[in-house]
PDB file of N, CA and C in Angstrom:
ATOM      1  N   UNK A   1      69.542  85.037  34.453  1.00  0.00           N
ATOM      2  CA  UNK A   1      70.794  85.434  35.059  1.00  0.00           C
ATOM      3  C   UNK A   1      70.907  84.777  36.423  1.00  0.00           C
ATOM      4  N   UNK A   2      72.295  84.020  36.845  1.00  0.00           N
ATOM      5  CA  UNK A   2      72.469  83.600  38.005  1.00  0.00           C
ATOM      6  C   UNK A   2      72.410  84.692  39.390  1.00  0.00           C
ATOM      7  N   UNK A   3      72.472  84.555  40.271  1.00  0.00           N
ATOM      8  CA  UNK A   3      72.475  85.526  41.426  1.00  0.00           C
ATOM      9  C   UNK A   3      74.157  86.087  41.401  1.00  0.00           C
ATOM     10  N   UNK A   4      74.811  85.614  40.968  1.00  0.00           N
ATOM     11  CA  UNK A   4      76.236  85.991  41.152  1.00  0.00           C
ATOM     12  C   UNK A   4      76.122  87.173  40.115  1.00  0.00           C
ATOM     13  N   UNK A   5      75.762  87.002  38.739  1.00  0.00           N
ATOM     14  CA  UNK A   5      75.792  87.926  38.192  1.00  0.00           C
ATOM     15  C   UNK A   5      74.756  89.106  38.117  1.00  0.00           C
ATOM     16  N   UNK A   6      73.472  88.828  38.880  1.00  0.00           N
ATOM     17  CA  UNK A   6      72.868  90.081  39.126  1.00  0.00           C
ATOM     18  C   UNK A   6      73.650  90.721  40.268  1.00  0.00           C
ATOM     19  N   UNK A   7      73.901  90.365  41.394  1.00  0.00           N
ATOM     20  CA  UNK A   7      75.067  90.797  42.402  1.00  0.00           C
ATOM     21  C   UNK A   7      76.258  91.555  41.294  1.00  0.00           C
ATOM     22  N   UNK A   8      76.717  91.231  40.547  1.00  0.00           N
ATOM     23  CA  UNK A   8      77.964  91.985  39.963  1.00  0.00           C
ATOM     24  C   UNK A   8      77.704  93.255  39.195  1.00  0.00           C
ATOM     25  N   UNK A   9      76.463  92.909  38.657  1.00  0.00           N
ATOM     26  CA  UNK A   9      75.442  93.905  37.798  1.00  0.00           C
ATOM     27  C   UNK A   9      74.918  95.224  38.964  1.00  0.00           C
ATOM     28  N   UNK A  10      74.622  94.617  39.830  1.00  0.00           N
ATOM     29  CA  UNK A  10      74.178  95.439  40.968  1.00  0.00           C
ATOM     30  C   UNK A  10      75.327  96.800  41.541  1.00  0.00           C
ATOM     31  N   UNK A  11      76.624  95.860  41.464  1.00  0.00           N
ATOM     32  CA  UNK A  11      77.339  96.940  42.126  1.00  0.00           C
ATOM     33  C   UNK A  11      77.729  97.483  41.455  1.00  0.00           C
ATOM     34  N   UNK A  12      77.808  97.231  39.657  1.00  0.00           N
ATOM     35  CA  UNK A  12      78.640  98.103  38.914  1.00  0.00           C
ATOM     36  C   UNK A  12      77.552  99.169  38.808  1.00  0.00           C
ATOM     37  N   UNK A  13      76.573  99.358  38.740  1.00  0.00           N
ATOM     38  CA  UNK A  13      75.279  99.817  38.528  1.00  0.00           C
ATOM     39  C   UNK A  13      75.218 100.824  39.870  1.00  0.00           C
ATOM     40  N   UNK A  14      75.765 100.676  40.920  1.00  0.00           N
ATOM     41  CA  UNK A  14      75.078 101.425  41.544  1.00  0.00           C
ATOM     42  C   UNK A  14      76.580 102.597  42.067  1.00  0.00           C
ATOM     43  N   UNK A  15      77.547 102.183  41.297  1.00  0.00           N
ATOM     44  CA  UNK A  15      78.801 102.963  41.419  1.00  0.00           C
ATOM     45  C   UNK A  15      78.232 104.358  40.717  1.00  0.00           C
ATOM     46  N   UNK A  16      77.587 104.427  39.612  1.00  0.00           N
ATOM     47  CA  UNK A  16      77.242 105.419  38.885  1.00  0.00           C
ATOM     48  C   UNK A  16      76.217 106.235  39.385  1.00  0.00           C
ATOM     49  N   UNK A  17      75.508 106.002  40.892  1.00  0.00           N
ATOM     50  CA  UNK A  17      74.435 106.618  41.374  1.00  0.00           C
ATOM     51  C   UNK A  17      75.030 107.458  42.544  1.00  0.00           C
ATOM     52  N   UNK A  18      76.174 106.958  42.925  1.00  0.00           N
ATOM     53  CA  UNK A  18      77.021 107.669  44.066  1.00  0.00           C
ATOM     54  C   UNK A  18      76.952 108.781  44.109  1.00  0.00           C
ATOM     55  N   UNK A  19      77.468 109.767  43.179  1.00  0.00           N
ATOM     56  CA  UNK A  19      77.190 110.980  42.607  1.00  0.00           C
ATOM     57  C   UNK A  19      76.011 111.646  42.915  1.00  0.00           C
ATOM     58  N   UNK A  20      75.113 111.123  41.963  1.00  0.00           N
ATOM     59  CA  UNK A  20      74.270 111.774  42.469  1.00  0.00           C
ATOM     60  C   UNK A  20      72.956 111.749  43.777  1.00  0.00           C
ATOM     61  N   UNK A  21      73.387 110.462  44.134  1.00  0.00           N
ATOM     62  CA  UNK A  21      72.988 109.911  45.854  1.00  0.00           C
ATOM     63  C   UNK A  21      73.644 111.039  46.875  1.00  0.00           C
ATOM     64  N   UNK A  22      75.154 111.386  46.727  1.00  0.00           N
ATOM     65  CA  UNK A  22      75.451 112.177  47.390  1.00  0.00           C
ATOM     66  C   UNK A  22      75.136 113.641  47.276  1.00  0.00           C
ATOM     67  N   UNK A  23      74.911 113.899  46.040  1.00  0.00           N
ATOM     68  CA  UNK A  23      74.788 115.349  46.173  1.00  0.00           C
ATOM     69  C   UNK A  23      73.036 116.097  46.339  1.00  0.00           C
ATOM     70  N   UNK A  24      71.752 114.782  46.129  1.00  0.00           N
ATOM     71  CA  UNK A  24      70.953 115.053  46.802  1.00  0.00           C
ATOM     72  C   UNK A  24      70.102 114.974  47.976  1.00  0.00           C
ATOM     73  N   UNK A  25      71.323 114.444  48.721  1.00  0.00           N
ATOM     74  CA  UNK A  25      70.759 113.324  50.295  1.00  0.00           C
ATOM     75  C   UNK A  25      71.700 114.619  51.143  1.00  0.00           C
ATOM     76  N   UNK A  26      70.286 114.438  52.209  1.00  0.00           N
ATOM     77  CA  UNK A  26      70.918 116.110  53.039  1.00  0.00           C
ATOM     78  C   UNK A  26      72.488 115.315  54.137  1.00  0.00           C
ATOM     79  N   UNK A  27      72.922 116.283  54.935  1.00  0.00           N
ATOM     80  CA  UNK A  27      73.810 116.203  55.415  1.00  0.00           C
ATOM     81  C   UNK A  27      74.329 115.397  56.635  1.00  0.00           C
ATOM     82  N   UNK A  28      72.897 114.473  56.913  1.00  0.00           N
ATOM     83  CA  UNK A  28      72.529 113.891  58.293  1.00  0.00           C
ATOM     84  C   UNK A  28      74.075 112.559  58.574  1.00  0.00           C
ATOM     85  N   UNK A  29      74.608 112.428  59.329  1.00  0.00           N
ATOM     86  CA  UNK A  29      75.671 111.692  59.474  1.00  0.00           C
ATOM     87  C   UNK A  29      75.234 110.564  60.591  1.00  0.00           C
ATOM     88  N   UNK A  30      75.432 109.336  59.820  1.00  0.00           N
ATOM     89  CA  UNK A  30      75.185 107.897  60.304  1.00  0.00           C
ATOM     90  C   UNK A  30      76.579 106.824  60.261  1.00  0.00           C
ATOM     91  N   UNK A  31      76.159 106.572  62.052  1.00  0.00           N
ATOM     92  CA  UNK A  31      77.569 105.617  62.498  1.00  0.00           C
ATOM     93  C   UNK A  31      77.678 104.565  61.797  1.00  0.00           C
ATOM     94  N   UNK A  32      78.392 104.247  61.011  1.00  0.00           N
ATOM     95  CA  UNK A  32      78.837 102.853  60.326  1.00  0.00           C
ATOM     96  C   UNK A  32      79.744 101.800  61.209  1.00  0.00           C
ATOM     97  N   UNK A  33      78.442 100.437  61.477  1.00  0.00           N
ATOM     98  CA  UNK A  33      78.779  99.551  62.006  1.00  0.00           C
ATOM     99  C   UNK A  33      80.283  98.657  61.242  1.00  0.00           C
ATOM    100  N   UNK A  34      80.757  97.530  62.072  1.00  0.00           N
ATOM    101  CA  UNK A  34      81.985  96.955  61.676  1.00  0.00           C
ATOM    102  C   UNK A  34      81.287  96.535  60.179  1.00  0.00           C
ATOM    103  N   UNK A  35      80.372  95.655  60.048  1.00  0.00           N
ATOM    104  CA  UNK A  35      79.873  95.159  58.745  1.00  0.00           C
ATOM    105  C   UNK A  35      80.151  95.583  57.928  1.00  0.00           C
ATOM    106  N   UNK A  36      79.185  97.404  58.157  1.00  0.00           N
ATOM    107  CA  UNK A  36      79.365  98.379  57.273  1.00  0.00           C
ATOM    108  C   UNK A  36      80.200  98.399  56.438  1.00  0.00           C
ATOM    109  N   UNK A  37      81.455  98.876  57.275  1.00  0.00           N
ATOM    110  CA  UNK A  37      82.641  99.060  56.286  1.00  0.00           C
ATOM    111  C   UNK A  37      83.355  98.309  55.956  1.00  0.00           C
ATOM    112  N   UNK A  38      83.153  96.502  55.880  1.00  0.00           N
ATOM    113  CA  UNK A  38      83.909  95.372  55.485  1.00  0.00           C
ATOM    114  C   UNK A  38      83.380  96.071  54.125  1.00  0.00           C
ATOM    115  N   UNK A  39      81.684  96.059  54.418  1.00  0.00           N
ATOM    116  CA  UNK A  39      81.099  96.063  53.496  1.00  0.00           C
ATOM    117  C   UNK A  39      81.525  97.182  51.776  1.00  0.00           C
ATOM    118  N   UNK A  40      81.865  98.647  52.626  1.00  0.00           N
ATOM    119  CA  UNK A  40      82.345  99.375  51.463  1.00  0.00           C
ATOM    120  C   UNK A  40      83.574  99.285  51.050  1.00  0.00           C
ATOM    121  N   UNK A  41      84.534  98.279  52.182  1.00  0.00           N
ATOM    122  CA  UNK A  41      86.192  98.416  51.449  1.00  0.00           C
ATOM    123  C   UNK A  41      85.921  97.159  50.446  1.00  0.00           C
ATOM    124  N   UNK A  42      85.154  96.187  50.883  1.00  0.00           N
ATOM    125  CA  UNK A  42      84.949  94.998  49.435  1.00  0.00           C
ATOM    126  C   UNK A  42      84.415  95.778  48.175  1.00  0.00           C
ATOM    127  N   UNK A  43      83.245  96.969  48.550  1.00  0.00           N
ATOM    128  CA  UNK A  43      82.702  97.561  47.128  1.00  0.00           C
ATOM    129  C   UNK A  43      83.976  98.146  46.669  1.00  0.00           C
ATOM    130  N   UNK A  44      84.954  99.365  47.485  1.00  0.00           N
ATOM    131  CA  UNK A  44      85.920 100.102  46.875  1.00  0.00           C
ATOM    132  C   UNK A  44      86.890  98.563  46.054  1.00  0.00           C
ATOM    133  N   UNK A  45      87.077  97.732  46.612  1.00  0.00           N
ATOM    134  CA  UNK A  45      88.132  97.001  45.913  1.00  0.00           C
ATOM    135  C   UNK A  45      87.329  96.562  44.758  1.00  0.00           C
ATOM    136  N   UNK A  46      85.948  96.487  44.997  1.00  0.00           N
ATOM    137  CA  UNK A  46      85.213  95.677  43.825  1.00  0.00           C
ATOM    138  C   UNK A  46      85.413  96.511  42.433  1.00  0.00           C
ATOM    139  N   UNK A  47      85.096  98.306  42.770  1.00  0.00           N
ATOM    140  CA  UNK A  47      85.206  98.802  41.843  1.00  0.00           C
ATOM    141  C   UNK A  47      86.984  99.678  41.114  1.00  0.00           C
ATOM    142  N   UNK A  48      87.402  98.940  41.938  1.00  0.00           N
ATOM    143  CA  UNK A  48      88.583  98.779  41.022  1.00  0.00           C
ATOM    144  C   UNK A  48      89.281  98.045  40.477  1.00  0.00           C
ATOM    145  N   UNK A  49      88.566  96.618  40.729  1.00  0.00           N
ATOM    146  CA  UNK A  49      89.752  95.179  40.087  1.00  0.00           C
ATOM    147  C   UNK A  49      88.152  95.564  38.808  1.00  0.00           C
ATOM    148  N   UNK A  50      87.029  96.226  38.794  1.00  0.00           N
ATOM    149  CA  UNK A  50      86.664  96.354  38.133  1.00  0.00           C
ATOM    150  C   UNK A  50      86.453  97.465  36.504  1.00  0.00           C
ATOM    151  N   UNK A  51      87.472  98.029  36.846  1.00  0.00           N
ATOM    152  CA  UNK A  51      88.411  99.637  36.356  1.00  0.00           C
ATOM    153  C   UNK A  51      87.745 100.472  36.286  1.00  0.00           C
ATOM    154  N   UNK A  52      86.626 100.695  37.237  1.00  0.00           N
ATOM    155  CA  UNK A  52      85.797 101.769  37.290  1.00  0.00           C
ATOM    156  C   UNK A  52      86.509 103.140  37.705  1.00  0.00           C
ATOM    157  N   UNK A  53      86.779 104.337  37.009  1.00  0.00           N
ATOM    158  CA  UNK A  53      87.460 105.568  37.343  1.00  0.00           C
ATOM    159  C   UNK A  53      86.438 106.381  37.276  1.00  0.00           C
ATOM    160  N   UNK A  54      86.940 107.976  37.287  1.00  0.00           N
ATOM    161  CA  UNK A  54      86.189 108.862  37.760  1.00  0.00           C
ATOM    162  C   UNK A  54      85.673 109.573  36.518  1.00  0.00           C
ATOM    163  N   UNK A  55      86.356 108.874  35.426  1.00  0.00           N
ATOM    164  CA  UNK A  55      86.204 109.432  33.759  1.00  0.00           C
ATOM    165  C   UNK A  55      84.975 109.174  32.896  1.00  0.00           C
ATOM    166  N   UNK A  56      84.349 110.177  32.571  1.00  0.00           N
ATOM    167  CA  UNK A  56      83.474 109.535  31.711  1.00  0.00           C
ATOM    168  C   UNK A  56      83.238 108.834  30.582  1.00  0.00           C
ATOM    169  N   UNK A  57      84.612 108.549  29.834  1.00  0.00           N
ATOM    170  CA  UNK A  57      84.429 107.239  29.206  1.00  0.00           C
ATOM    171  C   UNK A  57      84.757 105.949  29.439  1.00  0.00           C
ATOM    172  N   UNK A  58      85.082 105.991  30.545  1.00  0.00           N
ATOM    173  CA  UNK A  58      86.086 105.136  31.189  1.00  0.00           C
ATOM    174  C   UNK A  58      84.599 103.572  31.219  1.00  0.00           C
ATOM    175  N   UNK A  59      84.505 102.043  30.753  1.00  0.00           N
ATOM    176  CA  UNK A  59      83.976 101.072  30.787  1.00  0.00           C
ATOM    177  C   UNK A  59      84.415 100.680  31.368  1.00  0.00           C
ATOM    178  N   UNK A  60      84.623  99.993  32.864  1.00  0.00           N
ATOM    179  CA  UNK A  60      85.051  99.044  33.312  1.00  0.00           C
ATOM    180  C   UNK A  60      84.882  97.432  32.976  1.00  0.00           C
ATOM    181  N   UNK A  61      85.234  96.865  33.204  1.00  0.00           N
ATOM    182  CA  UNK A  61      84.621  95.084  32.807  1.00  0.00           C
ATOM    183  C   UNK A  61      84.481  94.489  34.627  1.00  0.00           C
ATOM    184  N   UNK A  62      83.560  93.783  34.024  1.00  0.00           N
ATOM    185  CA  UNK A  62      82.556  92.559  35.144  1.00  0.00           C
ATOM    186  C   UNK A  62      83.448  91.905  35.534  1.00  0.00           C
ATOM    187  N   UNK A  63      84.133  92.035  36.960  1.00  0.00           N
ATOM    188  CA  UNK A  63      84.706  90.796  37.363  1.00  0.00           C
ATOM    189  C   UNK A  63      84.042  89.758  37.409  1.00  0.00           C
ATOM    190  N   UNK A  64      84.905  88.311  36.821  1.00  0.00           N
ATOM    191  CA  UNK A  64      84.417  86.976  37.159  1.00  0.00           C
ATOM    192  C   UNK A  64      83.902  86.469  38.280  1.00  0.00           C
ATOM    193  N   UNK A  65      83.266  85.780  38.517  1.00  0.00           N
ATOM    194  CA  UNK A  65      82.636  85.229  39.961  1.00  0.00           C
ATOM    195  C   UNK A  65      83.302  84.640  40.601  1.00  0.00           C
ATOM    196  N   UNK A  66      84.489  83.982  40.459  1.00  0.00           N
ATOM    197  CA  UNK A  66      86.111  83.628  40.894  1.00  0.00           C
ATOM    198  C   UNK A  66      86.529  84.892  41.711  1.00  0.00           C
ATOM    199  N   UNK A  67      86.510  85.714  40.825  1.00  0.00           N
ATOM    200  CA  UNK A  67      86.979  86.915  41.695  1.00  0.00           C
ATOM    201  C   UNK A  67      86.697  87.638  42.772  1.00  0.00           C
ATOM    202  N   UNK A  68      85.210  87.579  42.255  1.00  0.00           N
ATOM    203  CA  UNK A  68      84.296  88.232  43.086  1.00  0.00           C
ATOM    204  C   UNK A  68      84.307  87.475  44.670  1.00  0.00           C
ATOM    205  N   UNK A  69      84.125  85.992  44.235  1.00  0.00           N
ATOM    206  CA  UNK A  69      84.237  85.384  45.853  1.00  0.00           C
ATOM    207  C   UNK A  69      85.566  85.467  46.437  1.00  0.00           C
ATOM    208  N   UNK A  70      86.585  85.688  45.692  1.00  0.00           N
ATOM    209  CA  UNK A  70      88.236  85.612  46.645  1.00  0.00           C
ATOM    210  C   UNK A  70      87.952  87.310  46.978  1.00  0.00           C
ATOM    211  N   UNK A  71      87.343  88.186  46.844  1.00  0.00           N
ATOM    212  CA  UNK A  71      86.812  89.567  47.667  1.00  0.00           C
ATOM    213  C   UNK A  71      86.250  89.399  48.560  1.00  0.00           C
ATOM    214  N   UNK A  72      85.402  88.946  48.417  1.00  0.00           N
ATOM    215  CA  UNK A  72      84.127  88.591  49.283  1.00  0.00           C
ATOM    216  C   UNK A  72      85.066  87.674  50.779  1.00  0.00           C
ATOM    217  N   UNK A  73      85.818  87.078  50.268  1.00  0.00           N
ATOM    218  CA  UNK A  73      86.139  86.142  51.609  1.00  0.00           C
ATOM    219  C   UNK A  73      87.820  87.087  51.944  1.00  0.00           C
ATOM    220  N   UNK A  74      88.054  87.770  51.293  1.00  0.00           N
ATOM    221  CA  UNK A  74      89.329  88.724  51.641  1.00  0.00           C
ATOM    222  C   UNK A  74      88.685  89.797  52.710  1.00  0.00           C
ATOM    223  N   UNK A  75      87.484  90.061  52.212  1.00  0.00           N
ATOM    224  CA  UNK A  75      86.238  91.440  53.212  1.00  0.00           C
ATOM    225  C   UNK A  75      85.789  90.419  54.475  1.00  0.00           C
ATOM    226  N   UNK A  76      86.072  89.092  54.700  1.00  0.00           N
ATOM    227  CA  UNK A  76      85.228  88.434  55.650  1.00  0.00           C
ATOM    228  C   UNK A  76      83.893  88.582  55.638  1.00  0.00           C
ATOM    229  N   UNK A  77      83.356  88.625  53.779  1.00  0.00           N
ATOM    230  CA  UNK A  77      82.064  88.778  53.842  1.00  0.00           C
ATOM    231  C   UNK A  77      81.647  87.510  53.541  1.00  0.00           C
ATOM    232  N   UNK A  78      79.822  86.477  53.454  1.00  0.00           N
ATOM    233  CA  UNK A  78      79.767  85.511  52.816  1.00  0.00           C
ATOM    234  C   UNK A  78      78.495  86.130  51.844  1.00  0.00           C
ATOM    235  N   UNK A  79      78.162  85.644  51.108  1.00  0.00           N
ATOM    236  CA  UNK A  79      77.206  85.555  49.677  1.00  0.00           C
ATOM    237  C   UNK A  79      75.823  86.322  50.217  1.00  0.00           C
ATOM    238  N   UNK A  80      75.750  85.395  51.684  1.00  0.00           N
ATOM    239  CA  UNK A  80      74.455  85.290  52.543  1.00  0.00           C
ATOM    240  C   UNK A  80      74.667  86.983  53.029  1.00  0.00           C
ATOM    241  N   UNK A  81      75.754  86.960  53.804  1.00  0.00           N
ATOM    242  CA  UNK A  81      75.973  88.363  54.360  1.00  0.00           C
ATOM    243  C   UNK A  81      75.855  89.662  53.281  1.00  0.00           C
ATOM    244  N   UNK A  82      76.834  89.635  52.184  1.00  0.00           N
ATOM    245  CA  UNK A  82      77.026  90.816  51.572  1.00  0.00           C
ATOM    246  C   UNK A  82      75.089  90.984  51.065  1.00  0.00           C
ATOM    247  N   UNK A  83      74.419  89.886  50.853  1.00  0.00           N
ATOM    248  CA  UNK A  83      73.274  89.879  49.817  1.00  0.00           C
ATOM    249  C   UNK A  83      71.911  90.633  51.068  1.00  0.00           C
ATOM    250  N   UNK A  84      72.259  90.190  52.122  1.00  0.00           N
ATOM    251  CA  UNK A  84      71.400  90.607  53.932  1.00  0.00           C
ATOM    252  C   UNK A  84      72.155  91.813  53.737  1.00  0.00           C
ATOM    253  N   UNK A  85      73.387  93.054  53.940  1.00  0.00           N
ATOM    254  CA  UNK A  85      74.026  93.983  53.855  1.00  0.00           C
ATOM    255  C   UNK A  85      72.799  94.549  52.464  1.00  0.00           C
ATOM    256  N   UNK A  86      73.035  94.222  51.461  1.00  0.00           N
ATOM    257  CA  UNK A  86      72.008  94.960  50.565  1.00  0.00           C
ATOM    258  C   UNK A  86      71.353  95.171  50.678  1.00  0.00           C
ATOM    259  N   UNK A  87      70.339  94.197  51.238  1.00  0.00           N
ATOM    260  CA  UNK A  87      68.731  94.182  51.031  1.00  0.00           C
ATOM    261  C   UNK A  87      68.499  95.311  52.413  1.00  0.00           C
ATOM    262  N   UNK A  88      69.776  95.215  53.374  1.00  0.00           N
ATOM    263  CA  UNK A  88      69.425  96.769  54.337  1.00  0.00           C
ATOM    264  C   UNK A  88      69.413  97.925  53.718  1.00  0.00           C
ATOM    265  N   UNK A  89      71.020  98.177  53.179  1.00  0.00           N
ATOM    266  CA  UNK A  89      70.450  99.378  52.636  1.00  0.00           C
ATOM    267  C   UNK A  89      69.680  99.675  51.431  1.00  0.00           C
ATOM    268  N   UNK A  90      68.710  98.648  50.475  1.00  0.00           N
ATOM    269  CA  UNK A  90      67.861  99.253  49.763  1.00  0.00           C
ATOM    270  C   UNK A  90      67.168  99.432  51.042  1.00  0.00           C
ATOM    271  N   UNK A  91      66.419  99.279  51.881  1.00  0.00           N
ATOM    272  CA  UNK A  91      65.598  99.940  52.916  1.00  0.00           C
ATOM    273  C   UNK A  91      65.831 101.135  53.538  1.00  0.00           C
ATOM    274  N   UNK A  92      67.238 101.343  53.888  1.00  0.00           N
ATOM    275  CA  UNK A  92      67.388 102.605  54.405  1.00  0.00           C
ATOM    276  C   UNK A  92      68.550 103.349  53.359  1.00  0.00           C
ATOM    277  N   UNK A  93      68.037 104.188  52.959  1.00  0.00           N
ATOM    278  CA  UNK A  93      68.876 105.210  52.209  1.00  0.00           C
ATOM    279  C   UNK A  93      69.690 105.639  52.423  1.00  0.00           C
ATOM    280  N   UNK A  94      69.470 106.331  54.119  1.00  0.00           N
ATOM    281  CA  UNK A  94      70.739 107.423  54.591  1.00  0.00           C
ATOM    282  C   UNK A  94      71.698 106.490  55.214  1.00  0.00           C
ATOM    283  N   UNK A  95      71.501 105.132  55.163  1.00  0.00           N
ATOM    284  CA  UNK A  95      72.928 104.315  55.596  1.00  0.00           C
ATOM    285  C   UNK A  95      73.464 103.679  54.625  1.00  0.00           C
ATOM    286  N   UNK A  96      72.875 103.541  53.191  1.00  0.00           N
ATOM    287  CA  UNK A  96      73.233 103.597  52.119  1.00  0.00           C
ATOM    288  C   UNK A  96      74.484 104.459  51.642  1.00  0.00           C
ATOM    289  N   UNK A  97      73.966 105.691  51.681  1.00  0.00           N
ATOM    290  CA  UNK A  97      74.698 106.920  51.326  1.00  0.00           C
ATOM    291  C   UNK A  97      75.833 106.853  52.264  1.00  0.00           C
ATOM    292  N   UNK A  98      75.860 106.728  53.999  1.00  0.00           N
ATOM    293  CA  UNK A  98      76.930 106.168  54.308  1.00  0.00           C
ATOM    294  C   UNK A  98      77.882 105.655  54.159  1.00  0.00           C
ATOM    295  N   UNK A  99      77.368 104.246  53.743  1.00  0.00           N
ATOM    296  CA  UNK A  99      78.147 103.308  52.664  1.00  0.00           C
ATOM    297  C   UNK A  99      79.131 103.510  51.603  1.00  0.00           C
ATOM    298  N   UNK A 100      78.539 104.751  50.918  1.00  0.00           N
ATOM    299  CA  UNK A 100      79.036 105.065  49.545  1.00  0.00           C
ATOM    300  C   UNK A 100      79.988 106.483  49.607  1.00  0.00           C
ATOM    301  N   UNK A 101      79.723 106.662  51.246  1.00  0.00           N
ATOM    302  CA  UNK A 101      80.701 107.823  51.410  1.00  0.00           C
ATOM    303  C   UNK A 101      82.032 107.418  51.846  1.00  0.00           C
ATOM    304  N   UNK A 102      81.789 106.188  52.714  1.00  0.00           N
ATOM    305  CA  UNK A 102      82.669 105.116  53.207  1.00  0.00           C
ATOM    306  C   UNK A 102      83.675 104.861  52.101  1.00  0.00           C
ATOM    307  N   UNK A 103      82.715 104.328  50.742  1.00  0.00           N
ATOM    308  CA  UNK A 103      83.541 103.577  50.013  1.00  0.00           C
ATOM    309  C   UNK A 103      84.530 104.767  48.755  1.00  0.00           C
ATOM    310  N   UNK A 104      83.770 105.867  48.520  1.00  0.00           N
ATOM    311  CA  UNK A 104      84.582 106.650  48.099  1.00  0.00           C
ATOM    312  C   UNK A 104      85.669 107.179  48.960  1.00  0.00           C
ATOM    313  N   UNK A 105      85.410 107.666  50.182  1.00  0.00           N
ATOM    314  CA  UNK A 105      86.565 107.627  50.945  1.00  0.00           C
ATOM    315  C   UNK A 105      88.150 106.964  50.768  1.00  0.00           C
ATOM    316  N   UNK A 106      87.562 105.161  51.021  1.00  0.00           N
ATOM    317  CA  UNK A 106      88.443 104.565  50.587  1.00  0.00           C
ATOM    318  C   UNK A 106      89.025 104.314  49.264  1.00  0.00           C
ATOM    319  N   UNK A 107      88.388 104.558  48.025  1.00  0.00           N
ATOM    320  CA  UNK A 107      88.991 104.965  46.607  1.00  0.00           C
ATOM    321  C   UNK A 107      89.853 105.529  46.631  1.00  0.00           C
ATOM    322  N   UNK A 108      89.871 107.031  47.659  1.00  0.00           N
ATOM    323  CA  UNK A 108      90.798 108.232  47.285  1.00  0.00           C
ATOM    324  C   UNK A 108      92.439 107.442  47.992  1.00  0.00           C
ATOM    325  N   UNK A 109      91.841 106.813  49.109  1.00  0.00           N
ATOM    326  CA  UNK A 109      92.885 105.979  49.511  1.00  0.00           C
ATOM    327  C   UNK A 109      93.906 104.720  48.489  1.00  0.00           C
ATOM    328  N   UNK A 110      93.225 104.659  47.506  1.00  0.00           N
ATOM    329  CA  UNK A 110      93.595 103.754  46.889  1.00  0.00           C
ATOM    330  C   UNK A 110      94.727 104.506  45.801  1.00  0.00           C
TER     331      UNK A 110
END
């Protein structure tokens, strides 16, 4: 698998952990830098040009890697950045969960 598509694999994959990331990570509240939240409004848009809903049968499909980069450069993110943004929060959890509170946030907005 190319890196583009473990990256696409990655985020559809980790939309489904949100849930329960949030409901067992205690209540501690962490400032989200500018990055940050380029970072979760590219995931929120990711997971909806990807038709991810709140339904449980609901399959979304893999955006193309076309797509994925006209996001990526719409978020002012690059390949290098969003992939450095990951590899932080697999290290830190509770800015992870940040992230994913960020980006549901912005869903409801959507």
């Amino acid at each position: 698998m190319n890196a583009r598509t473990v990256l696409r694999t990655a985020l559809f994959s980790a939309f489904f952990f949100l849930t329960t990331l949030m409901s067992c990570a205690p209540d501690d509240v962490v400032d989200l830098g500018e990055n940050d939240r380029r970072y979760a409004a590219f995931y929120a848009d990711y997971l909806v040009m990807s038709g991810v809903s709140s339904t449980v049968d609901s399959s979304g499909s893999v955006p193309g890697a076309d797509r994925v980069d006209s996001l990526l450069v719409v978020h002012g993110l690059t390949l290098y950045e969003f992939n450095e943004r990951s590899d932080t929060y697999s290290k830190n959890p509770r800015l992870w969960r940040a992230v994913l509170l960020e980006t549901k946030s912005r869903l409801k907005e959507i």
